[in-house]
Protein backbone atom coordinates (compact mmCIF):
# COMPACT_ATOMS: atom_id res chain seq x y z
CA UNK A 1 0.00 0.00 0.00
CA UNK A 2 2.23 2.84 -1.51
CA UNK A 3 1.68 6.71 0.02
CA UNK A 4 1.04 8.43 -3.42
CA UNK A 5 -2.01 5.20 -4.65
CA UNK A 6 -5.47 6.17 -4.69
CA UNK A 7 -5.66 2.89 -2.09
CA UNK A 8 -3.98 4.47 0.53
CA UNK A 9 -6.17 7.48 0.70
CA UNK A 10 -9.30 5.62 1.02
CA UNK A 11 -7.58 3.45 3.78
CA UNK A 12 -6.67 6.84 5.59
CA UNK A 13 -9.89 8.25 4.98
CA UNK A 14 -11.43 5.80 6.55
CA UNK A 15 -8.81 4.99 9.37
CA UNK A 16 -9.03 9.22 10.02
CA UNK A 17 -12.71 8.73 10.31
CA UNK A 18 -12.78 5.95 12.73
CA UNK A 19 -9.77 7.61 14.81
CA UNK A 20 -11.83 10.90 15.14
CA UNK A 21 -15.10 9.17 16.24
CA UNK A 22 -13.18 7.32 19.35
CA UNK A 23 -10.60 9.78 19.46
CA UNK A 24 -11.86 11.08 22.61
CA UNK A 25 -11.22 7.93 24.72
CA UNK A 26 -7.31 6.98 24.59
CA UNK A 27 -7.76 3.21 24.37
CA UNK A 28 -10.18 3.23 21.68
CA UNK A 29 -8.27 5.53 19.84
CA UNK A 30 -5.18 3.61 20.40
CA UNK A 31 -6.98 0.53 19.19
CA UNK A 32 -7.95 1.95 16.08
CA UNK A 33 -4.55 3.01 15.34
CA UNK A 34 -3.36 -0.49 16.05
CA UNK A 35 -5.86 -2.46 14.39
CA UNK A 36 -5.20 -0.17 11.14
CA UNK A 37 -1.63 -0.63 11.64
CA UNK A 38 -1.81 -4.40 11.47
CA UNK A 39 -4.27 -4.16 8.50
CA UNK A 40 -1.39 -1.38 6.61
CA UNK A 41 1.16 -4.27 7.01
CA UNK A 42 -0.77 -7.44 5.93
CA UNK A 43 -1.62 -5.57 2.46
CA UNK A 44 2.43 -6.23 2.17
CA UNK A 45 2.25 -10.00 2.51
CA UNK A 46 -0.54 -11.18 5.48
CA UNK A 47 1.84 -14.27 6.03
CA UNK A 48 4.34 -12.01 7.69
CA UNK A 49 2.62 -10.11 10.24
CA UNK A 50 3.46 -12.86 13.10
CA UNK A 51 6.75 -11.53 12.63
CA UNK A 52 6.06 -8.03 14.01
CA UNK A 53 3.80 -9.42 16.31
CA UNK A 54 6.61 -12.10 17.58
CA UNK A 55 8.68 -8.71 18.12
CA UNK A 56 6.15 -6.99 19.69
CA UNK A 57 5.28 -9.88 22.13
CA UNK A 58 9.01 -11.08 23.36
CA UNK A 59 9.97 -7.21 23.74
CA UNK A 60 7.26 -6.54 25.65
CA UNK A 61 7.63 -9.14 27.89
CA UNK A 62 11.56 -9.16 28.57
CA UNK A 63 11.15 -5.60 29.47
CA UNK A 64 8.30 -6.20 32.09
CA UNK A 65 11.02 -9.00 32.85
CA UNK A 66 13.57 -6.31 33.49
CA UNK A 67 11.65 -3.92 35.65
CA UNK A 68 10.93 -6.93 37.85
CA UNK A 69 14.61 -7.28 38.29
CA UNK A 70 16.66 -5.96 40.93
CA UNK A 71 19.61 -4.10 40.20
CA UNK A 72 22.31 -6.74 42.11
CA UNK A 73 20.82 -8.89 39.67
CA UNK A 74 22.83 -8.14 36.83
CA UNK A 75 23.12 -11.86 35.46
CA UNK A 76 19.67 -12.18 35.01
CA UNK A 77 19.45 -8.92 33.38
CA UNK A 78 21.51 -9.70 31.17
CA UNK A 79 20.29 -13.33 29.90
CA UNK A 80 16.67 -11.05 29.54
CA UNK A 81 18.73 -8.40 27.23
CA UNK A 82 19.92 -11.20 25.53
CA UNK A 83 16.68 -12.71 24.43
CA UNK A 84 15.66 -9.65 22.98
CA UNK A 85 19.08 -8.93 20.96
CA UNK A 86 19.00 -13.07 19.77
CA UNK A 87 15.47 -13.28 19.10
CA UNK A 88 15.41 -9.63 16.76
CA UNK A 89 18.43 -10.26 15.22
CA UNK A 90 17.99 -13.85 14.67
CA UNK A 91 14.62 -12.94 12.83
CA UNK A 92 16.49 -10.43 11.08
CA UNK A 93 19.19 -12.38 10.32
CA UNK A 94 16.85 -15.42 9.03
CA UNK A 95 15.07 -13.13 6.66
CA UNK A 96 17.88 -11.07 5.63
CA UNK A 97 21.12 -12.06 5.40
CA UNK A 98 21.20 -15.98 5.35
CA UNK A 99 20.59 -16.48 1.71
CA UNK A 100 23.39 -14.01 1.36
CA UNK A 101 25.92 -15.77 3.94
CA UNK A 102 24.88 -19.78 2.50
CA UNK A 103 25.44 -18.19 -1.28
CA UNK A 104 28.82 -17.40 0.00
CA UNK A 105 29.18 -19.98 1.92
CA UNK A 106 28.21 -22.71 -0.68
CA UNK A 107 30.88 -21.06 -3.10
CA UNK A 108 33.47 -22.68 -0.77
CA UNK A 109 31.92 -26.02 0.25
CA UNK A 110 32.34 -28.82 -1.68
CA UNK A 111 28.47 -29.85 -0.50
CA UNK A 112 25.22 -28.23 -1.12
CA UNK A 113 24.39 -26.38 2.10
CA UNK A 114 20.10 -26.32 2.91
CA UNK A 115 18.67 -23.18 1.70
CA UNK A 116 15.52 -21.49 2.89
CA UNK A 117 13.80 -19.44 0.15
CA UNK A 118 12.00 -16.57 1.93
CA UNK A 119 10.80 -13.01 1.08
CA UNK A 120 12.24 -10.57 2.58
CA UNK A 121 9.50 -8.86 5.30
CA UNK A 122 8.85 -5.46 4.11
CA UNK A 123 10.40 -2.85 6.74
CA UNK A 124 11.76 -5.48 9.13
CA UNK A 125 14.97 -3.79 9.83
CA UNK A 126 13.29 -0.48 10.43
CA UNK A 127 10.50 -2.06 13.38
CA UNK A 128 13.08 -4.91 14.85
CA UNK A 129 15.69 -1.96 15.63
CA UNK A 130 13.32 0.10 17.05
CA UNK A 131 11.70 -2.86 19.20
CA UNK A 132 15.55 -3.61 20.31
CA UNK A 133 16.29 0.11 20.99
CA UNK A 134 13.14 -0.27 23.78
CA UNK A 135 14.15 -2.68 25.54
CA UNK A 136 17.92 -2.15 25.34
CA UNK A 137 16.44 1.23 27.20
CA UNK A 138 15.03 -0.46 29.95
CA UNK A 139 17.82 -2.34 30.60
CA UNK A 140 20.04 0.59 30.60
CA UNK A 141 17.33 2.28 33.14
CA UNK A 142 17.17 4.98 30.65
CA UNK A 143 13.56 4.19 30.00
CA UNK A 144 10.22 3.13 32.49
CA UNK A 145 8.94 -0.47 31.85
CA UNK A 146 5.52 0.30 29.34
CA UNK A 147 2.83 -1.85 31.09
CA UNK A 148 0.26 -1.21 28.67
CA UNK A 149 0.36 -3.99 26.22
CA UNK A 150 -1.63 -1.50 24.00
CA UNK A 151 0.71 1.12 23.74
CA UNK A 152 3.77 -0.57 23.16
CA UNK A 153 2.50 -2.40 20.18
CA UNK A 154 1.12 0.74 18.87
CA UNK A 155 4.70 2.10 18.86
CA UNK A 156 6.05 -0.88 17.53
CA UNK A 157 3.50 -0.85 14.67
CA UNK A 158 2.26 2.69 14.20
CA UNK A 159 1.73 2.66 10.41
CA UNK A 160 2.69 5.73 8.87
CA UNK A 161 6.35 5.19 9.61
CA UNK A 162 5.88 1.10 10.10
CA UNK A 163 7.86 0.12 6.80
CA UNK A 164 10.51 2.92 5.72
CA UNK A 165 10.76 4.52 9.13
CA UNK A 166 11.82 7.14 10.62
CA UNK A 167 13.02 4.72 13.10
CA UNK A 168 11.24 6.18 16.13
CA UNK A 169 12.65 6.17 19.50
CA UNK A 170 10.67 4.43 22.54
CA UNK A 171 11.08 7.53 24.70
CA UNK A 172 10.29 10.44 22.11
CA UNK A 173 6.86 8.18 21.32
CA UNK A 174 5.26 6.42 24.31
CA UNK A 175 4.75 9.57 26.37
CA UNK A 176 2.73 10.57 23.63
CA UNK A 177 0.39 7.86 23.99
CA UNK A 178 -0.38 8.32 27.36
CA UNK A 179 -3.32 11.45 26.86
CA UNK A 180 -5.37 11.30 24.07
CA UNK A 181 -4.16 12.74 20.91
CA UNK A 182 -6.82 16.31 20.51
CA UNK A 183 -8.42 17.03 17.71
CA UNK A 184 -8.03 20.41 16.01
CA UNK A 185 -7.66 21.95 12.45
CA UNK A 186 -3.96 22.28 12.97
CA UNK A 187 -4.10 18.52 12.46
CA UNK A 188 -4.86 19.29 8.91
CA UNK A 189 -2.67 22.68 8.86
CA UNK A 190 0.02 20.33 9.68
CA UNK A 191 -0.47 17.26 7.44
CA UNK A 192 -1.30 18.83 4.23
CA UNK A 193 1.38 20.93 3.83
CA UNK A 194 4.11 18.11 4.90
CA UNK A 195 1.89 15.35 2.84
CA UNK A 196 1.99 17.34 -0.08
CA UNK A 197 5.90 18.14 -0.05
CA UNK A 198 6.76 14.44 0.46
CA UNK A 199 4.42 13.23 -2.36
CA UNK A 200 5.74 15.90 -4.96
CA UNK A 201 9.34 14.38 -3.98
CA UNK A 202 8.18 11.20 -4.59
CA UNK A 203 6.08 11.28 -7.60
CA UNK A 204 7.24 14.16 -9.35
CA UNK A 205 11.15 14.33 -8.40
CA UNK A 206 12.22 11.01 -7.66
CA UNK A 207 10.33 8.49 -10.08
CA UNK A 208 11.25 10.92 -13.14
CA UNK A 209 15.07 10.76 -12.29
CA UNK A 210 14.36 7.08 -11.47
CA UNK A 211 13.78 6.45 -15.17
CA UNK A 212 16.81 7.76 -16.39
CA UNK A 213 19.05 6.25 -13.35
CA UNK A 214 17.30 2.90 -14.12
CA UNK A 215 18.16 2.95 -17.76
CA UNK A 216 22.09 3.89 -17.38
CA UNK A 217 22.65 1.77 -14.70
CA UNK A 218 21.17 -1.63 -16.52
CA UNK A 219 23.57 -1.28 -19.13
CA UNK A 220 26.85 0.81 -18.23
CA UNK A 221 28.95 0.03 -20.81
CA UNK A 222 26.27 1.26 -23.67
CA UNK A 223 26.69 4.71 -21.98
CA UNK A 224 28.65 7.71 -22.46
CA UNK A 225 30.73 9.82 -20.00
CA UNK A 226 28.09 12.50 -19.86
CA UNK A 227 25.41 10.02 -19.32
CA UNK A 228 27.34 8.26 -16.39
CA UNK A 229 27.98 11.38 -14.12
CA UNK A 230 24.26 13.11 -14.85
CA UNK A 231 22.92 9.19 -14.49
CA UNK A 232 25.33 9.18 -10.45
CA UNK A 233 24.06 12.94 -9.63
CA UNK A 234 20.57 12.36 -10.63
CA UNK A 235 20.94 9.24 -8.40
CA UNK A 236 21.94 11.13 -5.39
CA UNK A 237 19.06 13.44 -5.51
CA UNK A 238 16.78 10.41 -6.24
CA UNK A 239 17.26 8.78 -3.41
CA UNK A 240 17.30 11.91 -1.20
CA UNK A 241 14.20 12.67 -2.83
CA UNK A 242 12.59 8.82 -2.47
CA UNK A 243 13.27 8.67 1.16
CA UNK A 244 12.54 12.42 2.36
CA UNK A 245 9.48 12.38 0.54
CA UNK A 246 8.29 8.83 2.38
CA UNK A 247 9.80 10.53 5.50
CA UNK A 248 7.65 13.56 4.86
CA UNK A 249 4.53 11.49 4.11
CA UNK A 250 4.87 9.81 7.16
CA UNK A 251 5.68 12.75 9.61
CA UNK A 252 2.36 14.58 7.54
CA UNK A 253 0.08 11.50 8.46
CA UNK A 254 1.48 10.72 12.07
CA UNK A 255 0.46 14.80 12.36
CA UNK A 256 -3.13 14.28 11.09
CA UNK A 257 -3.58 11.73 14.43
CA UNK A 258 -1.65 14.09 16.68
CA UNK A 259 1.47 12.60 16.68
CA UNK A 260 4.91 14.26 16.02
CA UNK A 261 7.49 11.92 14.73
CA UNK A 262 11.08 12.87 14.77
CA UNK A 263 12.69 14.30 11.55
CA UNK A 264 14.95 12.08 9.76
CA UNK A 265 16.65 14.73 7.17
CA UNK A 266 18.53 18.18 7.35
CA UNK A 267 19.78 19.64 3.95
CA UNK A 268 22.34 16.60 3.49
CA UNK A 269 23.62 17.96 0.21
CA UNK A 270 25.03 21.08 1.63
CA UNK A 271 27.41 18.86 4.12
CA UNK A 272 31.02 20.31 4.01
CA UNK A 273 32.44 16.68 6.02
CA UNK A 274 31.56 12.91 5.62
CA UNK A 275 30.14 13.56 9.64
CA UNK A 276 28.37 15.93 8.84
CA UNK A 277 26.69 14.74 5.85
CA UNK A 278 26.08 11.71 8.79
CA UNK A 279 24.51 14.31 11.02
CA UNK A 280 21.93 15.19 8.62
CA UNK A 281 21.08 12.01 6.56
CA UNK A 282 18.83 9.45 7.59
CA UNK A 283 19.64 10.64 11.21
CA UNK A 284 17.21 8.15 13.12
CA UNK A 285 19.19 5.19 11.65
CA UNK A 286 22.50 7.50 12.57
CA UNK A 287 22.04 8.20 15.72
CA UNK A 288 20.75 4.69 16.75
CA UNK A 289 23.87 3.43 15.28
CA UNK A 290 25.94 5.71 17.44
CA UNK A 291 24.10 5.36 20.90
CA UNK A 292 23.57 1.21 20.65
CA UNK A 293 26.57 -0.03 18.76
CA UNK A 294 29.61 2.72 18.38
CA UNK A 295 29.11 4.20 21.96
CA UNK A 296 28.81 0.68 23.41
CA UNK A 297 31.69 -0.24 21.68
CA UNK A 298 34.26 2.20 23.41
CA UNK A 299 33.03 5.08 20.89
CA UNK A 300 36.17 7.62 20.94
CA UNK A 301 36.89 7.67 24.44
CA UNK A 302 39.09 4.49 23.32
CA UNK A 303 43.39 5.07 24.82
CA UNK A 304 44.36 4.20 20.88
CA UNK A 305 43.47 5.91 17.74
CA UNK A 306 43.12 2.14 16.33
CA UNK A 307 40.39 1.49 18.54
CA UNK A 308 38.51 4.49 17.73
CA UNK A 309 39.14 3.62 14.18
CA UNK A 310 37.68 -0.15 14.56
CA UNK A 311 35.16 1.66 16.22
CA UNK A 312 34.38 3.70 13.06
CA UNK A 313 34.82 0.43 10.91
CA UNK A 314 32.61 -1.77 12.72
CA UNK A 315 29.59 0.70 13.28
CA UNK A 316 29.78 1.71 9.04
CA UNK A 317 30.23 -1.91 8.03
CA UNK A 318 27.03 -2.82 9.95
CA UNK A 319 25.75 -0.07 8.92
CA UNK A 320 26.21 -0.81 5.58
CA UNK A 321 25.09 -4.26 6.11
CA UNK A 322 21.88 -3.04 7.47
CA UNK A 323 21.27 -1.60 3.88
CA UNK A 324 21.04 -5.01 2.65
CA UNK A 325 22.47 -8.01 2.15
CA UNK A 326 25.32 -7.78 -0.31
CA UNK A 327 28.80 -6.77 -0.88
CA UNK A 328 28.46 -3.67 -2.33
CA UNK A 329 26.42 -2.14 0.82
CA UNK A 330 29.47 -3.71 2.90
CA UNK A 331 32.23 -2.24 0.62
CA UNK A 332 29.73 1.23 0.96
CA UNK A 333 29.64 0.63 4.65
CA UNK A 334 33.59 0.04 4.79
CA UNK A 335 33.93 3.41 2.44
CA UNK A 336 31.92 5.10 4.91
CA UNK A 337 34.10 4.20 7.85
CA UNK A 338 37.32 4.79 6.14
CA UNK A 339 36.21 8.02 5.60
CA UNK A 340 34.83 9.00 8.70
CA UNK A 341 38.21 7.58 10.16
CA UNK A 342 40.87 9.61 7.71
CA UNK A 343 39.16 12.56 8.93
CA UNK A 344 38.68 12.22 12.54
CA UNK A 345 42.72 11.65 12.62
CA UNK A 346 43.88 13.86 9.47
CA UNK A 347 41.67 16.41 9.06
CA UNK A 348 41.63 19.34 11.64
CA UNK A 349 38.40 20.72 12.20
CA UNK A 350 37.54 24.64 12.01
CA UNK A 351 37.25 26.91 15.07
CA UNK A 352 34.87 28.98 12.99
CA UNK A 353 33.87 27.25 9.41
CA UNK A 354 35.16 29.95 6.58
CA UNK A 355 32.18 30.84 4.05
CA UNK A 356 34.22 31.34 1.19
CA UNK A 357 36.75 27.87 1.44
CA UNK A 358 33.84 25.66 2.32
CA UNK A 359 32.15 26.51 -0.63
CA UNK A 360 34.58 26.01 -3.08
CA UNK A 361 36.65 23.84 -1.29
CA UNK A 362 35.30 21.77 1.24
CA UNK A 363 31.93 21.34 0.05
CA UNK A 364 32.91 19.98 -3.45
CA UNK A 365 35.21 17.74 -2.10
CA UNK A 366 32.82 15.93 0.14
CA UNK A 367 30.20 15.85 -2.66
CA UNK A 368 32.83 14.02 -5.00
CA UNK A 369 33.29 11.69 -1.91
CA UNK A 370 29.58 11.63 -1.14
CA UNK A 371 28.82 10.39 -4.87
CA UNK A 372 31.33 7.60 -4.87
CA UNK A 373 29.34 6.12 -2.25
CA UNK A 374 26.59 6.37 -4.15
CA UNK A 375 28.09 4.58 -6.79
CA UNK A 376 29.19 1.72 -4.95
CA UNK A 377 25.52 1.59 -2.83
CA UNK A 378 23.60 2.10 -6.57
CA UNK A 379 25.38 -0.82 -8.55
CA UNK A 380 23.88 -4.34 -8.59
CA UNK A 381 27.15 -6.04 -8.16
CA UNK A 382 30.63 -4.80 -7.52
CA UNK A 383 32.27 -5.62 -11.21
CA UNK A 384 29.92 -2.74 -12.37
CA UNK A 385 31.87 -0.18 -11.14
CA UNK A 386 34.57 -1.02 -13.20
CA UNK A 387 32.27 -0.42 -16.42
CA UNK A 388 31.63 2.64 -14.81
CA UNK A 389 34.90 3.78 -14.91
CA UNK A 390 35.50 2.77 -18.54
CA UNK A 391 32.59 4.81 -20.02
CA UNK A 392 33.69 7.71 -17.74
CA UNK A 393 36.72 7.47 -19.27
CA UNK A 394 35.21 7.71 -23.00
CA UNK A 395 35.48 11.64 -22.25
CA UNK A 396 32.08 11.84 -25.45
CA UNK A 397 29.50 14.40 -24.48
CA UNK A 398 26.37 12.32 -25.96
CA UNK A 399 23.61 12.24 -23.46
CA UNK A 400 20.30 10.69 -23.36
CA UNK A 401 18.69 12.51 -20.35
CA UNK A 402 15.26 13.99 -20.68
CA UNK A 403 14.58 17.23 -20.59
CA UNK A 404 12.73 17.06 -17.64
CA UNK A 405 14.99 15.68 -15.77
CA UNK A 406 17.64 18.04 -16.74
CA UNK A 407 14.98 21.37 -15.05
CA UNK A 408 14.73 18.94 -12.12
CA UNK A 409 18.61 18.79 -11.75
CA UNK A 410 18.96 22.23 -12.50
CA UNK A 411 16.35 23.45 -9.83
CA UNK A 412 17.54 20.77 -7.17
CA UNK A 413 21.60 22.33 -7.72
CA UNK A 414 20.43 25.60 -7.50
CA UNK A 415 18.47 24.99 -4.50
CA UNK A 416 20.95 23.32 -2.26
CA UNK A 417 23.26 26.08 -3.29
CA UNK A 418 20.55 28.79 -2.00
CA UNK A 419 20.77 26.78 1.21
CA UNK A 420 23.95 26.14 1.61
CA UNK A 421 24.44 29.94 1.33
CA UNK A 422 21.60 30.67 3.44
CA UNK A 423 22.90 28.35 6.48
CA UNK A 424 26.29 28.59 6.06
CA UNK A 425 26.45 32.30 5.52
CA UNK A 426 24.93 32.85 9.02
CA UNK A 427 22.22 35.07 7.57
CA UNK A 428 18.60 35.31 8.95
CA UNK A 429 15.73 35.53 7.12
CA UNK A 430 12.96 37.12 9.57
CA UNK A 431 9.41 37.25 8.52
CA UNK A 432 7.40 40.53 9.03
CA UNK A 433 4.45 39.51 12.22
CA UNK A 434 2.06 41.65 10.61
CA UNK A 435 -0.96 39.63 10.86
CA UNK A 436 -2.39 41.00 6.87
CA UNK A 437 1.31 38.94 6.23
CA UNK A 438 0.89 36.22 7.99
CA UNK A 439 -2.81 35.49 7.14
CA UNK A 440 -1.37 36.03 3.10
CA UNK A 441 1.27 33.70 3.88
CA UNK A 442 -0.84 31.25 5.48
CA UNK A 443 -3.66 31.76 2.48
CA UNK A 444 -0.82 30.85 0.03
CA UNK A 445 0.24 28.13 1.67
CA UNK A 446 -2.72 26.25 1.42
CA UNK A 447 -3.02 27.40 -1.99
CA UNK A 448 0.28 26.14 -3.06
CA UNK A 449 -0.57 23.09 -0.90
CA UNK A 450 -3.66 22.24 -2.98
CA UNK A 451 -1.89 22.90 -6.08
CA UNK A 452 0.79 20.27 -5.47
CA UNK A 453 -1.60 17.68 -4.41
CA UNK A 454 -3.37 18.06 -7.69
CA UNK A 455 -0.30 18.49 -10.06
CA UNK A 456 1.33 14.95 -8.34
CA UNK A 457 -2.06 13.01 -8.68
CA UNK A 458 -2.11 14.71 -12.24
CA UNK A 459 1.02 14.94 -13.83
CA UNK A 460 2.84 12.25 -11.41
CA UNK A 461 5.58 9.92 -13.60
CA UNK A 462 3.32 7.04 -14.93
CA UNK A 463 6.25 4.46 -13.69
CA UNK A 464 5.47 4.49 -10.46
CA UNK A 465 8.55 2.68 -8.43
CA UNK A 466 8.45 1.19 -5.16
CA UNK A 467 10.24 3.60 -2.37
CA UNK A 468 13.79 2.45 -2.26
CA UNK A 469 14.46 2.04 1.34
CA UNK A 470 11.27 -0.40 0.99
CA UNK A 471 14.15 -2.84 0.05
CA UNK A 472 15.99 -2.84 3.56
């Protein structure tokens, strides 16, 4: 059930409708949200939703475990933590990664090893690290045990972000399901606006550029050297596009029920370091991976510059192999960390950043380094980045991108570039408070709001592609 199909808006419709009737009493409300939650992920595949239920239920339970054990106890507590970590990432790791590890596996055996064929469960890295994250909380006494049953499978399962995240934290959510969510217009107010952004991303931006990455990248070699670097940028913004636009759905929607869900993006593209493009992309899944894996591991209060560096290593290669499973996410994830580490030991940072040297220094830079990544995470299998290479080294002009998505590359360049400038310059843009402004601003808003609804229903790229973080 994709965001931008006509389905989804008559589920919402009517989910919204039966929400606002019970919305009043918490529990009913809650159950509504639940219920719909459960019926959002069986349109995926209705054989897996015992998985996210299996989460639901052995979380749940090893953290009422927890709360029932004293602190002296710390052997106990730990065997509890461990059934959470083994029985996540064991369903993970089933559903994930074993056809991945017995393919490689097999290429060394002189026997057949047994193979499971399975589908892989739509979202389940995105709800099994979140489930973790909860009870690795508790443990940690970060986080008070959630006794309702209700609740915490409401969190575990809330729909909106359910399959491409943002991967929502246990204490930035529960609290809010402890009142009832109120009804107002700014419900609305809120959701349209964000609703509208993240579907014009998605059906307008990304599935356009999609065409034309799809159509260099299944035959490299056939390509020129033009076609191969617009084919990598138009990639970059595609998948910023794909996955901010779900994001933005999903924040929009989580609004319409009175729920704020954390933001997951912040102006990647006008990073001037490898961290800091880490700071502001996919930060949910960045951040999680430095509280519950790098931080746990030593982090960089290690005595040695090599263990800080493993540190690095490790976290980006899982990271990487998070993405999916094969070798070109862990090469991406090993990139990553290499990166990350050649800085944190080579690269002194700035006191004060200077304007003028990050933008025509820094900044390119870390895009050129920020697009070989993207190569590597964009190609099916590893040897294609070798035909890469050879047709970037045709040096012929001849180019076979539309025009459309030449204004969309043009207008995307340009507008990173206004915000780069506009953050990086320190400058303040301050509205007038006049309320004749405001209520103008507001009125055209809404206007503008309508307008993009209509023009992405309307004029929305007829290939319609799944969202691409669907995949992980």
């Amino acid at each position: 059930m994709l965001f931008q199909n006509s389905i989804f808006l008559v589920f919402l419709i009517i989910v919204f409708l039966l929400w606002f009737l019970f919305h009043r009493w918490n529990i009913a409300s809650k159950i509504v949200l639940l219920v719909a939650s459960y019926v959002f992920y069986g349109a995926w595949n209705v054989k897996y939703i015992w998985l996210i239920l299996a989460s639901t239920l052995i979380d749940y339970f090893v953290a009422l475990a927890l709360g029932g054990i004293d602190d002296e106890k710390k052997l106990k507590r730990k065997i509890m933590l461990t059934i959470s970590l083994v029985a996540n990432l064991g369903l993970l790791g089933f559903f994930k990664y074993q056809g991945f590890f017995i393919q490689n596996l097999q290429s060394i055996m002189p026997f057949d090893l047994p193979f499971a064929e399975t589908i892989l469960p739509v979202g389940i890295s995105f709800y099994t690290f979140q489930s973790m994250s909860y009870t690795i909380d508790v443990y940690r006494k970060k986080l008070p045990v959630c006794k309702s049953f209700i609740d915490f499978a409401t969190y575990v399962s809330f729909f909106p972000q359910l399959v491409a995240g943002p991967i929502v934290r246990a204490s930035d959510f529960l609290p809010q399901l402890t009142k009832p969510r109120k009804f107002s217009i700014e419900n609305i107010s809120k959701f349209l606006p964000i609703f509208a952004i993240g579907l014009f991303k998605k059906t307008i931006l990304a599935d356009n550029l999609g065409i034309y990455v799809d159509s260099v990248f299944s035959n490299i070699s056939a390509h020129s050297s033009l076609d191969c670097v617009l084919a990598l940028i138009s990639y970059a913004f595609q998948i910023y596009y794909d996955f901010s636009g779900y994001t933005d759905m999903a924040i929009g929607v989580a609004a319409l029920f009175g729920y704020t869900l954390t933001i997951n993006f912040n102006l990647p593209y006008i990073a001037t370091s490898i961290a800091d493009f880490w700071r502001r992309w996919h930060i949910s899944l960045s951040t999680w991976l430095r509280d519950y894996l790098y931080i746990p591991l030593g982090g960089s209060k290690m005595k040695s510059s090599i263990g800080v560096a493993r540190n690095l290593l490790i976290t980006m290669i899982l990271g990487g192999l998070w993405h999916g499973a094969a070798w070109n996410f862990v090469v991406w994830g090993t990139y990553q960390g290499v990166l990350l580490t050649i800085e944190r030991f080579f690269i002194k940072p700035q006191k004060k950043e200077n304007f003028w040297f990050s933008l025509f220094f820094r900044w390119p830079v870390t895009m050129i380094f920020i697009l070989g990544g993207w190569l590597i995470f964009r190609v099916k299998q590893l040897s294609d980045i070798k035909l890469y290479f050879n047709s970037l080294l045709k040096f012929n002009a001849d180019t076979t991108i539309p025009n459309v998505c030449i204004a969309i590359l043009i207008l995307s360049v340009s507008y990173t570039l206004i915000q780069f400038i506009r953050v990086k310059s320190e400058k303040v843009f301050i509205l007038s408070k006049h309320p004749t402004f405001q209520f103008s601003l507001g009125f055209a808003k809404g206007v503008l709001t309508v307008l993009i609804i209509i023009y992405s229903l309307v004029f929305a790229c007829k290939t319609t592609n799944p969202y691409i973080y669907f995949q992980f």
